[in-house]
C-alpha atoms as a PDB file:
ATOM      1  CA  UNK A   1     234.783   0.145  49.885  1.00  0.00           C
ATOM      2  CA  UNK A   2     235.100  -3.830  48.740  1.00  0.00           C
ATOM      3  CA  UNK A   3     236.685  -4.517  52.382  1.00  0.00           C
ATOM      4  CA  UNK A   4     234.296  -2.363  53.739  1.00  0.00           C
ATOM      5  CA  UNK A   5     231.471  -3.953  52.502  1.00  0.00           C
ATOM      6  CA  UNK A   6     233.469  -7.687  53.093  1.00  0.00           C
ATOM      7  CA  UNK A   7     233.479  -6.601  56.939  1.00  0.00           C
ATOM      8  CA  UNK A   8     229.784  -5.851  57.204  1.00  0.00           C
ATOM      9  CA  UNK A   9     228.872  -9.202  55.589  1.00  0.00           C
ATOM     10  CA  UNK A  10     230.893 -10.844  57.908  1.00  0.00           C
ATOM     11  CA  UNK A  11     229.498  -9.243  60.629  1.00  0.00           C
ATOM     12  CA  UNK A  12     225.810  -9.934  59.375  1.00  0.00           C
ATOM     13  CA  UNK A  13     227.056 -13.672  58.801  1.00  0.00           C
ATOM     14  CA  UNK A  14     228.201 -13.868  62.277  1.00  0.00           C
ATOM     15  CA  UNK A  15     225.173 -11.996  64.078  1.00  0.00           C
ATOM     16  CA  UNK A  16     222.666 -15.023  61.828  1.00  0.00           C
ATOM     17  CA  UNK A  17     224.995 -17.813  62.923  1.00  0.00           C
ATOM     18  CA  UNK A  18     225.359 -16.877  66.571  1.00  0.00           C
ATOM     19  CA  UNK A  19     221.379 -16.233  66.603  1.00  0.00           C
ATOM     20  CA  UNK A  20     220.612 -20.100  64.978  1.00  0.00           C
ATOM     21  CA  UNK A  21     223.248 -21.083  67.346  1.00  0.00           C
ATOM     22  CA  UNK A  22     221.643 -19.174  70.675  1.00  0.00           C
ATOM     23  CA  UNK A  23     217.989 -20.501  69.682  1.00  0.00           C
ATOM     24  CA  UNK A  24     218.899 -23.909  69.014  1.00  0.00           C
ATOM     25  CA  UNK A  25     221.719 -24.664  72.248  1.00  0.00           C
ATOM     26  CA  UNK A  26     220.937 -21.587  74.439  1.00  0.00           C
ATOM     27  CA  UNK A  27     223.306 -19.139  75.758  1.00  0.00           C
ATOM     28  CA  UNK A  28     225.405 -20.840  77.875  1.00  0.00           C
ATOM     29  CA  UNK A  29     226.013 -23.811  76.080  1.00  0.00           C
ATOM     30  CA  UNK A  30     226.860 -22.154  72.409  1.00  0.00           C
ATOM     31  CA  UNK A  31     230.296 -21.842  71.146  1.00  0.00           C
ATOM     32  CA  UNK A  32     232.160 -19.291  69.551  1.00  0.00           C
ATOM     33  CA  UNK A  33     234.073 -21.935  67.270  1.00  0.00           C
ATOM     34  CA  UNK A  34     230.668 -23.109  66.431  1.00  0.00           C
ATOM     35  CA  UNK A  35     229.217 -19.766  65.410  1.00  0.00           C
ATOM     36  CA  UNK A  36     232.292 -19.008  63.190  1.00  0.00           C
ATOM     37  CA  UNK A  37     232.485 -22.571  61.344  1.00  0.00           C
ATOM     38  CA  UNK A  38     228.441 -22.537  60.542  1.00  0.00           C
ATOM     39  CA  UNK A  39     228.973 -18.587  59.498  1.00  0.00           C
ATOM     40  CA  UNK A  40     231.968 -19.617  57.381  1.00  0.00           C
ATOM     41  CA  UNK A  41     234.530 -17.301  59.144  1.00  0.00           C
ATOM     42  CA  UNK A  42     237.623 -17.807  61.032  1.00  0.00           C
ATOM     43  CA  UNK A  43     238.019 -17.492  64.487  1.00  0.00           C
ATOM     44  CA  UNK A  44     240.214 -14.726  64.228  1.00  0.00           C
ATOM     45  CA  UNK A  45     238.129 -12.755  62.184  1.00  0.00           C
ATOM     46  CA  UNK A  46     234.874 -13.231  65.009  1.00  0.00           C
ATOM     47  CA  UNK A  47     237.231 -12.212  67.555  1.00  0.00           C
ATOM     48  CA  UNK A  48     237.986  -9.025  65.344  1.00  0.00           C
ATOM     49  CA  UNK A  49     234.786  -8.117  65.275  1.00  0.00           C
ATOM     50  CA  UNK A  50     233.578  -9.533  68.433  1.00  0.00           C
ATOM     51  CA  UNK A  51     235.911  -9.119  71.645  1.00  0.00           C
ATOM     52  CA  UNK A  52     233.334 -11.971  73.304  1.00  0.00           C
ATOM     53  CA  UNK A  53     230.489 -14.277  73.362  1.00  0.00           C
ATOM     54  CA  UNK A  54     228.406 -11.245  75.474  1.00  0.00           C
ATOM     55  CA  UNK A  55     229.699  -8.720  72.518  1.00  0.00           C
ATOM     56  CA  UNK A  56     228.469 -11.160  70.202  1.00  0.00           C
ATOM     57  CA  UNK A  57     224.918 -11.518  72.314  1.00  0.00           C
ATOM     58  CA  UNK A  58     224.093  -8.309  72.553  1.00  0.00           C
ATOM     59  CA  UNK A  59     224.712  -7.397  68.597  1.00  0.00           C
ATOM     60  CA  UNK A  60     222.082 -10.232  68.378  1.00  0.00           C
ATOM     61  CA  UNK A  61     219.952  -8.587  70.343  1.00  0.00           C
ATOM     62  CA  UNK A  62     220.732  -4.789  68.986  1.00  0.00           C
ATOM     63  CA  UNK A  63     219.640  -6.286  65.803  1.00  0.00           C
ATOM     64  CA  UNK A  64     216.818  -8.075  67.096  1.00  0.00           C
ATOM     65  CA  UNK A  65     215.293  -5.172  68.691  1.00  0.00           C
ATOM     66  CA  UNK A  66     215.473  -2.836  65.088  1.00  0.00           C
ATOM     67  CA  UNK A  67     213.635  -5.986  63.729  1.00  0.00           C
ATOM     68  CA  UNK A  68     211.361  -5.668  66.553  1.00  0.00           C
ATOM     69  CA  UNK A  69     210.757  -1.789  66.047  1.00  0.00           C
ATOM     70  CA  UNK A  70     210.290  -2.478  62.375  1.00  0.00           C
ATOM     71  CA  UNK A  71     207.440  -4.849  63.432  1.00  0.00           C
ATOM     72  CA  UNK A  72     205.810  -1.732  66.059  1.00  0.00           C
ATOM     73  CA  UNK A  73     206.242   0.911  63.414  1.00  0.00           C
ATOM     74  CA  UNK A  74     206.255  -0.549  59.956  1.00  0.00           C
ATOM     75  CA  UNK A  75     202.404  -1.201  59.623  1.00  0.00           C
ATOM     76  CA  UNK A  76     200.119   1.748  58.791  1.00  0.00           C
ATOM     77  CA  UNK A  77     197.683   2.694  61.211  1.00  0.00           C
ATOM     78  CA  UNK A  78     195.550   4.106  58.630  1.00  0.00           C
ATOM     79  CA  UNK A  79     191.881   5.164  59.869  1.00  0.00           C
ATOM     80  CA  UNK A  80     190.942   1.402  60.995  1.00  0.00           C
ATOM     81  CA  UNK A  81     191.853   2.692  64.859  1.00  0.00           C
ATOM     82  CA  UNK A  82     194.174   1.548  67.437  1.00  0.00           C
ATOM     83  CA  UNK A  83     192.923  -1.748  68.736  1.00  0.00           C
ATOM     84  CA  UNK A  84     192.996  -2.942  64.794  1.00  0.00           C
ATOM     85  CA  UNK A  85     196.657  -1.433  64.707  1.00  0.00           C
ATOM     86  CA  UNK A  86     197.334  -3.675  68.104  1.00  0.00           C
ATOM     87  CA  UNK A  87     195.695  -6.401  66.504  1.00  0.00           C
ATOM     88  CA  UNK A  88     198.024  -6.393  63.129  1.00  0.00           C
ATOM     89  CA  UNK A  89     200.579  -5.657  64.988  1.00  0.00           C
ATOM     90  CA  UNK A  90     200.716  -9.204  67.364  1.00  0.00           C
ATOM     91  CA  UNK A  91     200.114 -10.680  63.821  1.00  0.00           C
ATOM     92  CA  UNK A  92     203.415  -9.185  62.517  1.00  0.00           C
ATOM     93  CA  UNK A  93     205.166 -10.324  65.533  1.00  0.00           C
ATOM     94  CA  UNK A  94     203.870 -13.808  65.549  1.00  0.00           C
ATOM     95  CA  UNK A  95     204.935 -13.616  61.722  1.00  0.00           C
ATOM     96  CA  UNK A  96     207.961 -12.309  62.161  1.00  0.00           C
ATOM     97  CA  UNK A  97     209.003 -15.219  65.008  1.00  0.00           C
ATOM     98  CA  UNK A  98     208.141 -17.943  63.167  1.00  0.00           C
ATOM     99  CA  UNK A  99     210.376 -16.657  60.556  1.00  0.00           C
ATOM    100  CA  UNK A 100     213.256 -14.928  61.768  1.00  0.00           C
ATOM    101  CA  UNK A 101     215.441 -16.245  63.953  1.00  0.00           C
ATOM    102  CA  UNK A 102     216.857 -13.124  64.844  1.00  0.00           C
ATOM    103  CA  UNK A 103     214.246 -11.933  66.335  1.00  0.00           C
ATOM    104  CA  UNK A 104     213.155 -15.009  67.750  1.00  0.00           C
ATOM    105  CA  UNK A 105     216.927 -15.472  69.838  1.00  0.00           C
ATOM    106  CA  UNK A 106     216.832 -11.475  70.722  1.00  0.00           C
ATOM    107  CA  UNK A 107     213.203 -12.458  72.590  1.00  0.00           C
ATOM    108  CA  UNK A 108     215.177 -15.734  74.263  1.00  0.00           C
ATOM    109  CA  UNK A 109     218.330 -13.519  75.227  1.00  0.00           C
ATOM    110  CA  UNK A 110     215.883 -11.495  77.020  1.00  0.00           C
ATOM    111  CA  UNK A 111     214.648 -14.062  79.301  1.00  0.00           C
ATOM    112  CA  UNK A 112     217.704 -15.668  79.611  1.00  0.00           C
ATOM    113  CA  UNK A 113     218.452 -15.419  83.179  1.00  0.00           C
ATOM    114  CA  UNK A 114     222.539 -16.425  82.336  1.00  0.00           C
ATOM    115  CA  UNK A 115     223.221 -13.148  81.529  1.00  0.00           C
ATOM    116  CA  UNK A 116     221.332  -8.908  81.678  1.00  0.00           C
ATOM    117  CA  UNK A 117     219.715  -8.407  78.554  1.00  0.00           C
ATOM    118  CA  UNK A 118     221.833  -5.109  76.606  1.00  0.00           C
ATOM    119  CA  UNK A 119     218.416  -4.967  74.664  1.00  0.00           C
ATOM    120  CA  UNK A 120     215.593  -6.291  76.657  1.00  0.00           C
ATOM    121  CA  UNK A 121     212.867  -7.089  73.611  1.00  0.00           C
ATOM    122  CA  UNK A 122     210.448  -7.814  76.103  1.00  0.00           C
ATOM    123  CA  UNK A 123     210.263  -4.538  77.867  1.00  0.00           C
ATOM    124  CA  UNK A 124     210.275  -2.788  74.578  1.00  0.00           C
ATOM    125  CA  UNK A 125     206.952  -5.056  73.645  1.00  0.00           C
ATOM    126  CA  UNK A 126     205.595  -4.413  76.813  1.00  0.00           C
ATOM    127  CA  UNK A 127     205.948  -0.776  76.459  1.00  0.00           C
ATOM    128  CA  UNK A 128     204.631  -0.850  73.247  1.00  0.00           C
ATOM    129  CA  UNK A 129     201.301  -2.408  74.033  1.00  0.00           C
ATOM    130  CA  UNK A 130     200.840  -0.120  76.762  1.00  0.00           C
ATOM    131  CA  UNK A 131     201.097   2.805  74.405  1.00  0.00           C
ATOM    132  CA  UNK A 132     198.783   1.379  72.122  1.00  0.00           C
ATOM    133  CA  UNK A 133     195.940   0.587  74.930  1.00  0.00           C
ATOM    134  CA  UNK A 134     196.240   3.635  75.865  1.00  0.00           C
ATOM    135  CA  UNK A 135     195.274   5.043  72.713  1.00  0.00           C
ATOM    136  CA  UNK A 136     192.880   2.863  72.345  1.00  0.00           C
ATOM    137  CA  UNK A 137     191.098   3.981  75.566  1.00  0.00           C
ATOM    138  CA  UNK A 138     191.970   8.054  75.132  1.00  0.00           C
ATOM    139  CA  UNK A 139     190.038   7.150  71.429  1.00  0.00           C
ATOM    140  CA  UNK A 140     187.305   5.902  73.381  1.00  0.00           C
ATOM    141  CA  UNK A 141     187.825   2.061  71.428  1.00  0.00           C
ATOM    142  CA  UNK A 142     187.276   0.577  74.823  1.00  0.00           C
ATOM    143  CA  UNK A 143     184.744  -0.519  77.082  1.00  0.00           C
ATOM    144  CA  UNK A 144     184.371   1.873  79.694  1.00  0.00           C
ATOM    145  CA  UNK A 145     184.520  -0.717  82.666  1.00  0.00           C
ATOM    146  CA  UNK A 146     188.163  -1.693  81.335  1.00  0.00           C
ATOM    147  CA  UNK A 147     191.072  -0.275  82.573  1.00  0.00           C
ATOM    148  CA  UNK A 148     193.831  -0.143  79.700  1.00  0.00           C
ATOM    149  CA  UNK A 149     196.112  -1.416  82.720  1.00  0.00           C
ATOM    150  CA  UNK A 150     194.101  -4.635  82.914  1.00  0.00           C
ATOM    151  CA  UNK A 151     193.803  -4.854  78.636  1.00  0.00           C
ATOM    152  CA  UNK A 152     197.642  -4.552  78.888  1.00  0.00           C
ATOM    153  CA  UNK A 153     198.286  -7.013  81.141  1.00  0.00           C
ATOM    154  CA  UNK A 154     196.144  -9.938  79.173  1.00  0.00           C
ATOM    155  CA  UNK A 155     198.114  -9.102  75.523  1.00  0.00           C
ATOM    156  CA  UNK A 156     201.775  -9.059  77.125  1.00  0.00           C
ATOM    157  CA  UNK A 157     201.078 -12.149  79.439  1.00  0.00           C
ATOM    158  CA  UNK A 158     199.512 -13.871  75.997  1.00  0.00           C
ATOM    159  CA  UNK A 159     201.699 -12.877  73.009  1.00  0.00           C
ATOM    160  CA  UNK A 160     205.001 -13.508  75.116  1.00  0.00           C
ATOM    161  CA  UNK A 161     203.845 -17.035  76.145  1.00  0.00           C
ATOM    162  CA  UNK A 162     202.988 -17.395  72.424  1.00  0.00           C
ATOM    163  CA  UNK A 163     206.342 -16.764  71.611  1.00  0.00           C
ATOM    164  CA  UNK A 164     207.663 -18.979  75.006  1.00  0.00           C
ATOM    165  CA  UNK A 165     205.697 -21.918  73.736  1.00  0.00           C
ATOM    166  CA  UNK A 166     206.116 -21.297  70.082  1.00  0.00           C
ATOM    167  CA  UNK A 167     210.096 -22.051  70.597  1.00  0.00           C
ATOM    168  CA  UNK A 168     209.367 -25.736  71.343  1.00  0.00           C
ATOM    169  CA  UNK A 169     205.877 -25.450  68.752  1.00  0.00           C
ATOM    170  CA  UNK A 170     205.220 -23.560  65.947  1.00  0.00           C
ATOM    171  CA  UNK A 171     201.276 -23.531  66.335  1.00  0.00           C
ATOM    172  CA  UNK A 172     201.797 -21.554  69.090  1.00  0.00           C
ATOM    173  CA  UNK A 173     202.675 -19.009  66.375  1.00  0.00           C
ATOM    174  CA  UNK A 174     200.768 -19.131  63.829  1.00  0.00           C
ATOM    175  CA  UNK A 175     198.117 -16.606  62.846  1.00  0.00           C
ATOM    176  CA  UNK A 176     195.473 -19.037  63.851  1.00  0.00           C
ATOM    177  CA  UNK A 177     196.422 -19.048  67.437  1.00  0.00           C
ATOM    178  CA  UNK A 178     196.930 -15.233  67.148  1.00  0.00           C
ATOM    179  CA  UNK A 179     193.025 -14.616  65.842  1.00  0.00           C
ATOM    180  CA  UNK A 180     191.748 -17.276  68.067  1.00  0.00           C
ATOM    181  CA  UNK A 181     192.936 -15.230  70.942  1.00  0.00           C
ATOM    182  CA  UNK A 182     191.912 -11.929  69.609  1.00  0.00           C
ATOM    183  CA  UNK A 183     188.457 -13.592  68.789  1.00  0.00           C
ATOM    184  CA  UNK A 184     188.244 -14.128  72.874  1.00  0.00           C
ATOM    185  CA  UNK A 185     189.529 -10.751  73.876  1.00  0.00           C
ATOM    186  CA  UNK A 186     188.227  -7.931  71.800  1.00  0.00           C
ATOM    187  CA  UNK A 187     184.295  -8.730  72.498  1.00  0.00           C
ATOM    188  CA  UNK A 188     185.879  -8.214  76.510  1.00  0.00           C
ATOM    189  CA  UNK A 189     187.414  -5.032  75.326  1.00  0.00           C
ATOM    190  CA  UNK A 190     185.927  -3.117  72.921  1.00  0.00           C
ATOM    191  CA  UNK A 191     183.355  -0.989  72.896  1.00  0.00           C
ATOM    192  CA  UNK A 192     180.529  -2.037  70.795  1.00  0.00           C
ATOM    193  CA  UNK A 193     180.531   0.267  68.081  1.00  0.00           C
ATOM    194  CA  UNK A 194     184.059  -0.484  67.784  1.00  0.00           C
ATOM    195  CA  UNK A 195     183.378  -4.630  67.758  1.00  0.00           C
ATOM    196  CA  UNK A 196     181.750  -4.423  64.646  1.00  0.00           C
ATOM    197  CA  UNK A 197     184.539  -3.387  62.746  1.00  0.00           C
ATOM    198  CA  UNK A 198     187.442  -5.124  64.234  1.00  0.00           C
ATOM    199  CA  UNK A 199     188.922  -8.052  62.595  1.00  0.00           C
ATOM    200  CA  UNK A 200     190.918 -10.349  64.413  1.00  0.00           C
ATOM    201  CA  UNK A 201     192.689 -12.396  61.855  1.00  0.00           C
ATOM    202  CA  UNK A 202     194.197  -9.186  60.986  1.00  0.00           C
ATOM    203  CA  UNK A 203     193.180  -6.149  58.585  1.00  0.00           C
ATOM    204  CA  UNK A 204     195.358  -4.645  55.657  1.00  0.00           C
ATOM    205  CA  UNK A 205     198.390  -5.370  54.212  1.00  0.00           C
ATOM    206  CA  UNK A 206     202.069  -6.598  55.969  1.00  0.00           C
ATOM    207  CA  UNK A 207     204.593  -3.311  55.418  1.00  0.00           C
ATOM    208  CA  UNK A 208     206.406  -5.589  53.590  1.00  0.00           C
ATOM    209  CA  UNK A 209     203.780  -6.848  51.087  1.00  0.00           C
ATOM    210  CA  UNK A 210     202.527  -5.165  48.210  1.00  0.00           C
ATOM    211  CA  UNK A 211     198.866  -6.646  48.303  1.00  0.00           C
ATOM    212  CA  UNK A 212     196.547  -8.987  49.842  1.00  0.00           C
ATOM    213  CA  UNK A 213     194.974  -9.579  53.178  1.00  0.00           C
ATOM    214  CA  UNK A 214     195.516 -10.120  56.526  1.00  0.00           C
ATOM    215  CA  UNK A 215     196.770 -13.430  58.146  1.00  0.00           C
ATOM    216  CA  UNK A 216     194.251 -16.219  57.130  1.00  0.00           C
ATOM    217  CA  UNK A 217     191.422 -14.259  55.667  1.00  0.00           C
ATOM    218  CA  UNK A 218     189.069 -11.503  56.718  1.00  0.00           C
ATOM    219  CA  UNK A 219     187.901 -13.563  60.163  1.00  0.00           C
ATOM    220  CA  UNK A 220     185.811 -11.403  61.901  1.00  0.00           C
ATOM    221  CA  UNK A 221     184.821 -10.979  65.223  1.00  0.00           C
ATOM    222  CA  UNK A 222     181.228 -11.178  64.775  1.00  0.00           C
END
């Protein structure tokens, strides 16, 4: 069990390392010595567990993506509707990019035109908003002259060129950015019943906290 447990905390150590290593130099230019000195481990014991710097990639982006789904499907929908849900949920990814590097080299892995994505983060977001507008619309949250389509389209393009921008600066990130755009959108968007109740600095709690409110506040809409 003790060499058990040794091999999974070298394999966690490597997967952090090779992540700092991918966001800071990229790809192509990281090195496998370099992952293993700044993760502490020999080079024979990365090769054990990692035949090559593509095996090594895509366990970075495996693990990015279960960060990822933790994001999608760790806040609580709760009864505040599914444009609010959307809305706390591009909070918890902005969060979650400004603070874990994991996730933030699985997103750059899969736009990294070097080499296929194994996990393509991306996609998955993309799909996931789609679900969620769609929701939104069957729930009757939106405007009935907007196509979910459309609403889809203006949340991937913006929260991935948040988190394009946000790799050379932070305030692309931060939950200020993330409310200011909401604060634009939703009045497009939502129906008008719906508007009143929306907040777009976020509602409820992170999964992860055990109080408190949103991102910066209770910034409303109105």
């Amino acid at each position: 069990m003790a060499r058990q447990a040794r091999a999974v905390r070298t394999r966690e150590a490597l997967i952090g390392s090779a992540a700092e290593i991918f966001h800071r130099e990229g790809f192509t230019v990281a090195s496998l010595t370099t992952i293993s000195t700044q993760a502490g481990v020999s080079s024979g014991a990365l090769h054990f567990h990692f035949a090559s710097k593509d095996a090594l990639a895509a366990a970075v982006e495996e693990a990015a993506l279960a960060r990822l789904r933790a994001v999608t499907e760790g806040w609580p929908k709760g009864a505040a509707g599914c444009l609010q849900h959307l809305v706390d949920v591009t909070h918890g990814l902005a969060r979650g990019l400004r603070e874990d590097v994991v996730l933030r080299a699985g997103f750059e892995l899969s736009g990294d035109a070097a080499r296929p994505p194994q996990a393509d983060l991306r996609e998955y977001w993309r799909c996931w908003v789609e679900e969620a507008m769609t929701l939104a619309g069957v729930a009757g949250e939106l405007r009935p002259e907007v196509a979910p389509e459309d609403a889809v389209s203006a949340v991937v393009a913006a929260t991935v060129g948040f988190e394009v921008l946000g790799a050379r600066d932070a305030a692309w990130l931060a939950p200020g950015t993330v409310t200011r755009f909401w604060e634009l959108l939703l009045p497009r968007v939502a129906a008008a019943e719906v508007l009143e109740v929306l907040t777009a600095a976020g509602s409820g709690r992170a999964p992860d906290e055990g109080s408190g409110a949103g991102p910066e506040g209770e910034n409303r809409t109105d």
